[in-house]
C-alpha atoms as a PDB file:
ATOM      1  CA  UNK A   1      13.669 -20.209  11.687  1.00  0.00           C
ATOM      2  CA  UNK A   2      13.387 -18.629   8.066  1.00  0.00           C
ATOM      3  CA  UNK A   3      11.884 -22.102   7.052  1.00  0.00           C
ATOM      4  CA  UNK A   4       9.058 -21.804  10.027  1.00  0.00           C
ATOM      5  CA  UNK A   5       8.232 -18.522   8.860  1.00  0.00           C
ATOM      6  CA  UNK A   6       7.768 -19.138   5.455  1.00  0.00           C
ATOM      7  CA  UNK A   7       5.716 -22.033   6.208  1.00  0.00           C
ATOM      8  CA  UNK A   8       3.552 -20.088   8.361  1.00  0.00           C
ATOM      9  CA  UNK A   9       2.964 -17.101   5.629  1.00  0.00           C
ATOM     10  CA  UNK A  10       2.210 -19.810   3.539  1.00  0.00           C
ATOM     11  CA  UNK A  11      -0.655 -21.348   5.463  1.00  0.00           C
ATOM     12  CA  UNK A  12      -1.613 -18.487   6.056  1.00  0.00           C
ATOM     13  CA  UNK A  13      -2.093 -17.428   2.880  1.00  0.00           C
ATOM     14  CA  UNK A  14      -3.667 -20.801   1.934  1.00  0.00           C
ATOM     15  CA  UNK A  15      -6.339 -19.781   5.209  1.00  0.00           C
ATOM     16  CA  UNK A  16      -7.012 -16.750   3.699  1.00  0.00           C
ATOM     17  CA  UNK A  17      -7.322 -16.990  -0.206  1.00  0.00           C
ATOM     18  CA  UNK A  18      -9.414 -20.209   0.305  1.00  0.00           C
ATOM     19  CA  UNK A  19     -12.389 -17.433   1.274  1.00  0.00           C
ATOM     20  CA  UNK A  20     -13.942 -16.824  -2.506  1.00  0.00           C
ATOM     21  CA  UNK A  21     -17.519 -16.190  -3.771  1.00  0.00           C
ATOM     22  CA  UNK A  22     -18.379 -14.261  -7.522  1.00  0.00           C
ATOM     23  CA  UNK A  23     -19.493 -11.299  -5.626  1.00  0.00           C
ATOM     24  CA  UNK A  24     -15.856 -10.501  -3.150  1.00  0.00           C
ATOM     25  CA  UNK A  25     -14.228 -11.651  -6.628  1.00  0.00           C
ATOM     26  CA  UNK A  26     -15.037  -8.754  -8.684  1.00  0.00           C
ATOM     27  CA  UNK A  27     -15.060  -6.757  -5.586  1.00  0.00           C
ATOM     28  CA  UNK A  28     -11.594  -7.240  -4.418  1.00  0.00           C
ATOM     29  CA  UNK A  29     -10.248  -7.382  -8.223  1.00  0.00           C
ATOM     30  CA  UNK A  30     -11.704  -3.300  -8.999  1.00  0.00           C
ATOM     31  CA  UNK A  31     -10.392  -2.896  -5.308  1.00  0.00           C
ATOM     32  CA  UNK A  32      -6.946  -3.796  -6.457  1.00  0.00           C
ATOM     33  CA  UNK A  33      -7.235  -1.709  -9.489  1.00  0.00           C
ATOM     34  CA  UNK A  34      -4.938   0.700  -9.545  1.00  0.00           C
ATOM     35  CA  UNK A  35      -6.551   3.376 -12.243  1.00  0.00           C
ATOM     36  CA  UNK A  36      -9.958   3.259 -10.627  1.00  0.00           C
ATOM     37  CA  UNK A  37      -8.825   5.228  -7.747  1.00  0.00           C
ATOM     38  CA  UNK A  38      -7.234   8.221 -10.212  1.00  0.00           C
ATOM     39  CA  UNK A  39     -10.769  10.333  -9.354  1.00  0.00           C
ATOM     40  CA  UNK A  40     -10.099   9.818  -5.323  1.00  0.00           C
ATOM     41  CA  UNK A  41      -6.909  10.715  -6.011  1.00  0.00           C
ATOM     42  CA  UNK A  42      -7.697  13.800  -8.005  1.00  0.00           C
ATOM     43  CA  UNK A  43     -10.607  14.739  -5.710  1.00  0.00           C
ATOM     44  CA  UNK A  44      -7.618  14.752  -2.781  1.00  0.00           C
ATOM     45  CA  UNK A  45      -5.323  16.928  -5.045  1.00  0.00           C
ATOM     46  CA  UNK A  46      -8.369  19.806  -5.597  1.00  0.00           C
ATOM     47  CA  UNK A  47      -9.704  19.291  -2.360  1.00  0.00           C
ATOM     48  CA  UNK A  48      -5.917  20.247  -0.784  1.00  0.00           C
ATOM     49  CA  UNK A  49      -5.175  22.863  -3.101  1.00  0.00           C
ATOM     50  CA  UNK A  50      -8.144  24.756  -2.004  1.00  0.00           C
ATOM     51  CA  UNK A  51      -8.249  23.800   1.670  1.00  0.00           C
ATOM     52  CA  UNK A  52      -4.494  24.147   2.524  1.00  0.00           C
ATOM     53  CA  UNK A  53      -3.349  26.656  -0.464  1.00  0.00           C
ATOM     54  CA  UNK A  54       0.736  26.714  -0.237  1.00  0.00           C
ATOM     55  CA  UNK A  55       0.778  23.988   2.149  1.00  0.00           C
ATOM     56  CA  UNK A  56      -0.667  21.349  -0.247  1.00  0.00           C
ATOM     57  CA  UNK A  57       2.540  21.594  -2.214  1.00  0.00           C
ATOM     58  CA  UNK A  58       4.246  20.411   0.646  1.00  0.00           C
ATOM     59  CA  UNK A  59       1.849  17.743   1.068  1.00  0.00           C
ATOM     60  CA  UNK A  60       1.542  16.876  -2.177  1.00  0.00           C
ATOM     61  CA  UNK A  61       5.432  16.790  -2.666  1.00  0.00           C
ATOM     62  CA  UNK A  62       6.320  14.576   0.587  1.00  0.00           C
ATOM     63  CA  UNK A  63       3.675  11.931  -0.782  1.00  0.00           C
ATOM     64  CA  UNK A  64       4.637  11.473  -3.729  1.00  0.00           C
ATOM     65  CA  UNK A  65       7.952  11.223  -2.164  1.00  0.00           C
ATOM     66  CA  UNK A  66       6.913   8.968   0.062  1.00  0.00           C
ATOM     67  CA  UNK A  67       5.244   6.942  -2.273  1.00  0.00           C
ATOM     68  CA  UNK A  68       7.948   7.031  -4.902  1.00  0.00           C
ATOM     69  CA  UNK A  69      10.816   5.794  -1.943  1.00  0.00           C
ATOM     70  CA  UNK A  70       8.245   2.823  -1.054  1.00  0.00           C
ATOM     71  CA  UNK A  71       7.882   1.807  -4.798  1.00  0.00           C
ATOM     72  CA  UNK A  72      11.245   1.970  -5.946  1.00  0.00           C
ATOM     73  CA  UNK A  73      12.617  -0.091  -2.552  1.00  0.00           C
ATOM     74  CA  UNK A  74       9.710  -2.190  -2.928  1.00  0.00           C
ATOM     75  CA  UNK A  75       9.908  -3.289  -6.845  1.00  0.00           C
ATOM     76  CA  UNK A  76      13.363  -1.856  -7.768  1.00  0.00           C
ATOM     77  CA  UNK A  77      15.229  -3.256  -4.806  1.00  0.00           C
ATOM     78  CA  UNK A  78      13.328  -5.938  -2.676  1.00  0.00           C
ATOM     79  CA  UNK A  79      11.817  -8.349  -5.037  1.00  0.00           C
ATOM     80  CA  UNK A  80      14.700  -8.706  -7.169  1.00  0.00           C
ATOM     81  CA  UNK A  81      16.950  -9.215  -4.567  1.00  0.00           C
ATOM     82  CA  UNK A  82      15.020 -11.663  -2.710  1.00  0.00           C
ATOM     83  CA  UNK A  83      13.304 -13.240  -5.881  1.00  0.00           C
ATOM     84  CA  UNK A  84      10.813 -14.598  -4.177  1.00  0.00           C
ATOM     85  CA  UNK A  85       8.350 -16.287  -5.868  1.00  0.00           C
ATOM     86  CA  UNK A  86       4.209 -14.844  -6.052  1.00  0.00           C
ATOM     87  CA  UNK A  87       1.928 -17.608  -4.585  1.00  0.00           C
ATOM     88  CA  UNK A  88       0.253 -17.455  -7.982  1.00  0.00           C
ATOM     89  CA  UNK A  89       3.847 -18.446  -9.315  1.00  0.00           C
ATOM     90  CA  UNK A  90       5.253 -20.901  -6.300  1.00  0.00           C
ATOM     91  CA  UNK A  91       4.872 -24.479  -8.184  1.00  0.00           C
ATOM     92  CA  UNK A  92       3.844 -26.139  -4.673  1.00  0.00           C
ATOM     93  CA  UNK A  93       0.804 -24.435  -4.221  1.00  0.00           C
ATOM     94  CA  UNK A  94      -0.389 -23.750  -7.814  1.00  0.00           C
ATOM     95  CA  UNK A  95      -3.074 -27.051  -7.208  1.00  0.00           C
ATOM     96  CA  UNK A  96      -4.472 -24.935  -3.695  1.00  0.00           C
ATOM     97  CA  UNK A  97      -4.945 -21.506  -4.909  1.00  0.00           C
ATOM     98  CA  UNK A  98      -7.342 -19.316  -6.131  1.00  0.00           C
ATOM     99  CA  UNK A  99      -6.180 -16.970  -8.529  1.00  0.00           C
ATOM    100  CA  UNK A 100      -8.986 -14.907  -9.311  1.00  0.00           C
ATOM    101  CA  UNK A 101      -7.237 -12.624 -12.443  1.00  0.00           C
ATOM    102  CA  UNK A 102      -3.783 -12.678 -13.723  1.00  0.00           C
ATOM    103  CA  UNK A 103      -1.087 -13.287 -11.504  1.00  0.00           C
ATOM    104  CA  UNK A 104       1.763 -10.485 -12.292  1.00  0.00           C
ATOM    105  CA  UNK A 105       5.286  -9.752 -12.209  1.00  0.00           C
ATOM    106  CA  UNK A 106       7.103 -13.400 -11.017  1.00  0.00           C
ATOM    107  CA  UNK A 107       8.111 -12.077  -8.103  1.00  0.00           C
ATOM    108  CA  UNK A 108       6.039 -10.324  -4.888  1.00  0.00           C
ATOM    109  CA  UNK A 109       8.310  -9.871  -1.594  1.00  0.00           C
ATOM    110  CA  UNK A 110       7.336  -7.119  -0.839  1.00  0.00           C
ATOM    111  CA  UNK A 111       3.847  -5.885  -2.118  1.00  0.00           C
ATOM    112  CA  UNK A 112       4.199  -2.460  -3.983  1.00  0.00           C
ATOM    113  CA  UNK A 113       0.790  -1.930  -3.688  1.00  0.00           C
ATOM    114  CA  UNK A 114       0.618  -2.082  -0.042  1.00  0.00           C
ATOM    115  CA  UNK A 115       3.779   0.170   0.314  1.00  0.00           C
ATOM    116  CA  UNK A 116       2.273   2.314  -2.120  1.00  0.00           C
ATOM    117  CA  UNK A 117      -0.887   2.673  -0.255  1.00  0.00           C
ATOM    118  CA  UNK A 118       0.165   2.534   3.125  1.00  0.00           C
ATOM    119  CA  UNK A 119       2.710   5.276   2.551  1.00  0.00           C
ATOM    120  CA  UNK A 120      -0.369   7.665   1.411  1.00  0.00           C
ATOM    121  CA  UNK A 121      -2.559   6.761   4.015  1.00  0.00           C
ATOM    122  CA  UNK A 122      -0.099   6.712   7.009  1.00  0.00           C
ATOM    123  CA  UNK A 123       1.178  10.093   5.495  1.00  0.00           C
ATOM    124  CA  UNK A 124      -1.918  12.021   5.375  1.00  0.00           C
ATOM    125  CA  UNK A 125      -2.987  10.269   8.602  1.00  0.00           C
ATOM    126  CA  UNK A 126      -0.062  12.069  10.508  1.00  0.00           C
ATOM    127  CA  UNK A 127       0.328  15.080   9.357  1.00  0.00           C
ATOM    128  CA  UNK A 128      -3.662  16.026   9.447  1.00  0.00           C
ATOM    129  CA  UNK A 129      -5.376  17.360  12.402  1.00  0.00           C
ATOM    130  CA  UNK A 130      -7.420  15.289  14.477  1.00  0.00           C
ATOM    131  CA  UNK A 131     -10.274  17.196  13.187  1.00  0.00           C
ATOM    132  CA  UNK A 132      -9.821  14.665  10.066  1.00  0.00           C
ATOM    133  CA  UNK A 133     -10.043  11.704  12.288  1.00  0.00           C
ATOM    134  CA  UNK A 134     -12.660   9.971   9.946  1.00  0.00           C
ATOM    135  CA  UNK A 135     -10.927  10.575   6.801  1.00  0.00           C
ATOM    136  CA  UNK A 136      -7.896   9.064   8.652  1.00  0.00           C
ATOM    137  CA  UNK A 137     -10.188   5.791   9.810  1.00  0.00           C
ATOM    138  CA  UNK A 138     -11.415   5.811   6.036  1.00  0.00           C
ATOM    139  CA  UNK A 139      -7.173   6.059   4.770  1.00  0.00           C
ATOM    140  CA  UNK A 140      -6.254   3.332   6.734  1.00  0.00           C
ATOM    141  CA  UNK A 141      -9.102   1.077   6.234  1.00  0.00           C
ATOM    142  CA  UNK A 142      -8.827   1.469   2.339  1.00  0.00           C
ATOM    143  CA  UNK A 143      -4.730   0.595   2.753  1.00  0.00           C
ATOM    144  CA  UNK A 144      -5.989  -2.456   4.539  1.00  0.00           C
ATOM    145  CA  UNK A 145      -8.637  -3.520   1.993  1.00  0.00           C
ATOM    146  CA  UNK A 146      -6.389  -3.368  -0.866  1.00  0.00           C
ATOM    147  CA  UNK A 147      -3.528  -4.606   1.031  1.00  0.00           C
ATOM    148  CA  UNK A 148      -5.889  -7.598   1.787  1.00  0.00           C
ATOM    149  CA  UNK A 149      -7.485  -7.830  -1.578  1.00  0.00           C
ATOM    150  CA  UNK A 150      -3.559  -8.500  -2.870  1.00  0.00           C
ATOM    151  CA  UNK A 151      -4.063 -12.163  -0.603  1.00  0.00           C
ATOM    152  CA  UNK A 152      -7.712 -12.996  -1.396  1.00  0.00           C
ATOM    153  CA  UNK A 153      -6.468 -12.719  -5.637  1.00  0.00           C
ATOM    154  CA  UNK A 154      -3.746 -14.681  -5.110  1.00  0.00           C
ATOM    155  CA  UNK A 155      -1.094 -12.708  -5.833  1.00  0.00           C
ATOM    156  CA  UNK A 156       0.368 -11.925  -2.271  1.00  0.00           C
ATOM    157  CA  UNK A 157       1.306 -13.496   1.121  1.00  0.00           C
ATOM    158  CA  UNK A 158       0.273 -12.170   4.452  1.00  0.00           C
ATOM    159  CA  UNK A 159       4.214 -11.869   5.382  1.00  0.00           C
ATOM    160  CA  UNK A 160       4.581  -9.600   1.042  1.00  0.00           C
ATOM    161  CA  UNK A 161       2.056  -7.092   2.101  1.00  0.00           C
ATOM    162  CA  UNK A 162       2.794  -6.838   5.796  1.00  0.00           C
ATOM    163  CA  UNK A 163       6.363  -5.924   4.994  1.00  0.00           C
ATOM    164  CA  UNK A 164       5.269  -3.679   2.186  1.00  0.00           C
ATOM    165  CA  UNK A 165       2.828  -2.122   4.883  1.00  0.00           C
ATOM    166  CA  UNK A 166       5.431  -1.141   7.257  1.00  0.00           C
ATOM    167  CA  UNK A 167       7.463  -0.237   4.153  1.00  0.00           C
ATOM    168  CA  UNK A 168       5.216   2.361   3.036  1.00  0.00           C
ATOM    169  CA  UNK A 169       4.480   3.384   6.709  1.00  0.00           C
ATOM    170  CA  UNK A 170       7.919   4.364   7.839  1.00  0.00           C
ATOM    171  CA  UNK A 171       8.802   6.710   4.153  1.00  0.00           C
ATOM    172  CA  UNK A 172       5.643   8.290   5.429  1.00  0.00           C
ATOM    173  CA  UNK A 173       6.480   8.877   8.758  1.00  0.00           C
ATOM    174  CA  UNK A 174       9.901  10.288   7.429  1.00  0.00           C
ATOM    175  CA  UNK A 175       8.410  12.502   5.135  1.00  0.00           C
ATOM    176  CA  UNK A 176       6.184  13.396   7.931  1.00  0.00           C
ATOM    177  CA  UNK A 177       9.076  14.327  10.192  1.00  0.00           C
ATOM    178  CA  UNK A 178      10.490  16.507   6.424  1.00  0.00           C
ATOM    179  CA  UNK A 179       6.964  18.060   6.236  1.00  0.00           C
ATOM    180  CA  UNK A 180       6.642  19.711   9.473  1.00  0.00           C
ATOM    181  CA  UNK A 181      10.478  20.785   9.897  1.00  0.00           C
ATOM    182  CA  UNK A 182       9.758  22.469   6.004  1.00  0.00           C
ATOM    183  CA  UNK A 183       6.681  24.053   7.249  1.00  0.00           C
ATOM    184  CA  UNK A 184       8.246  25.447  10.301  1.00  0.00           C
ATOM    185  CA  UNK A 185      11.586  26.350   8.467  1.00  0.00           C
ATOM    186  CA  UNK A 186       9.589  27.983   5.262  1.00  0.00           C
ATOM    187  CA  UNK A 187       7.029  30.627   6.803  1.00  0.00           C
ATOM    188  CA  UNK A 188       5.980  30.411   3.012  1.00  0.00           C
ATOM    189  CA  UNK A 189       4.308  27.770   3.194  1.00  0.00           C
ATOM    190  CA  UNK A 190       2.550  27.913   6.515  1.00  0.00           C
ATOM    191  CA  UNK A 191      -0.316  30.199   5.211  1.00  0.00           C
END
């Protein structure tokens, strides 16, 4: 059964980094970036600080909680206990990929970078108001573009960043479930 599945992430991969042109290169590599998102980052932190005052240290707290949990199961637990091998590193497939730039750490199960941003998007996604329901759409399809752009450079398999998806997903639902019993607990930080 293990051997089916890992067959099947591995065509799958094959399907899906197969798709390259110059233009979705460069576009998926600054995607995949992590410093170039530091000034959406930093626009979040002002923007919560001024809209949500004592709250925002709540929020900003649980996700970097959230985030910190997914990266340190992700990279500090996961891939060295499973060891297994990045596409970009698996010696059957090095003739059918595309590695677009660099290939990483030796080891990918499970994707840090989709825990990382899945666990930010998913967190902000449930513990906003619907009133935010197309900066949520915009959170979740940016987790999903770098989540993908991890595949398309060759660095990822469908079944690395799906786990690291959920991954990051469920520390933000938990910290979710710690943010609102801290808000209603600590009156302080409801205004």
């Amino acid at each position: 059964m293990l051997e089916m599945l890992e067959q099947l992430d591995k065509e799958a991969f094959l399907y899906l980094n197969e798709m390259h042109s110059p233009f979705w290169d460069a576009v998926m590599v600054f995607v995949s970036e992590k410093l170039v998102w530091i000034p959406f980052y930093l626009g979040l932190i002002v923007y919560l600080v001024w809209r949500y005052r004592r709250k925002s240290i709540l929020m900003l707290l649980l996700v970097i909680v959230a985030i910190g949990l997914s990266d340190f199961i992700a990279s500090g637990i996961m891939k060295p206990y499973f060891m297994r091998l990045r596409p970009c590193h698996d010696p059957t497939l090095s003739e059918f990929i595309n590695i677009v730039e660099g290939c990483g750490g030796r080891f990918g199960f499970i994707s840090s970078h989709a825990a990382n941003t899945f666990a930010l998007a998913v967190f902000f996604s449930l513990i906003l108001s619907d009133r935010y329901l197309a900066f949520k759409v915009i959170l979740i399809a940016w987790a999903v573009v770098v989540t993908y752009s991890r595949i398309y450079l060759g660095v990822h398999f469908p079944g690395d960043v799906l786990l690291g998806a959920l991954l990051g997903s469920f520390m933000a639902y938990l910290c979710s479930l710690a943010f609102y019993i801290l808000v209603n607990k600590y009156p302080y930080f409801s205004r």
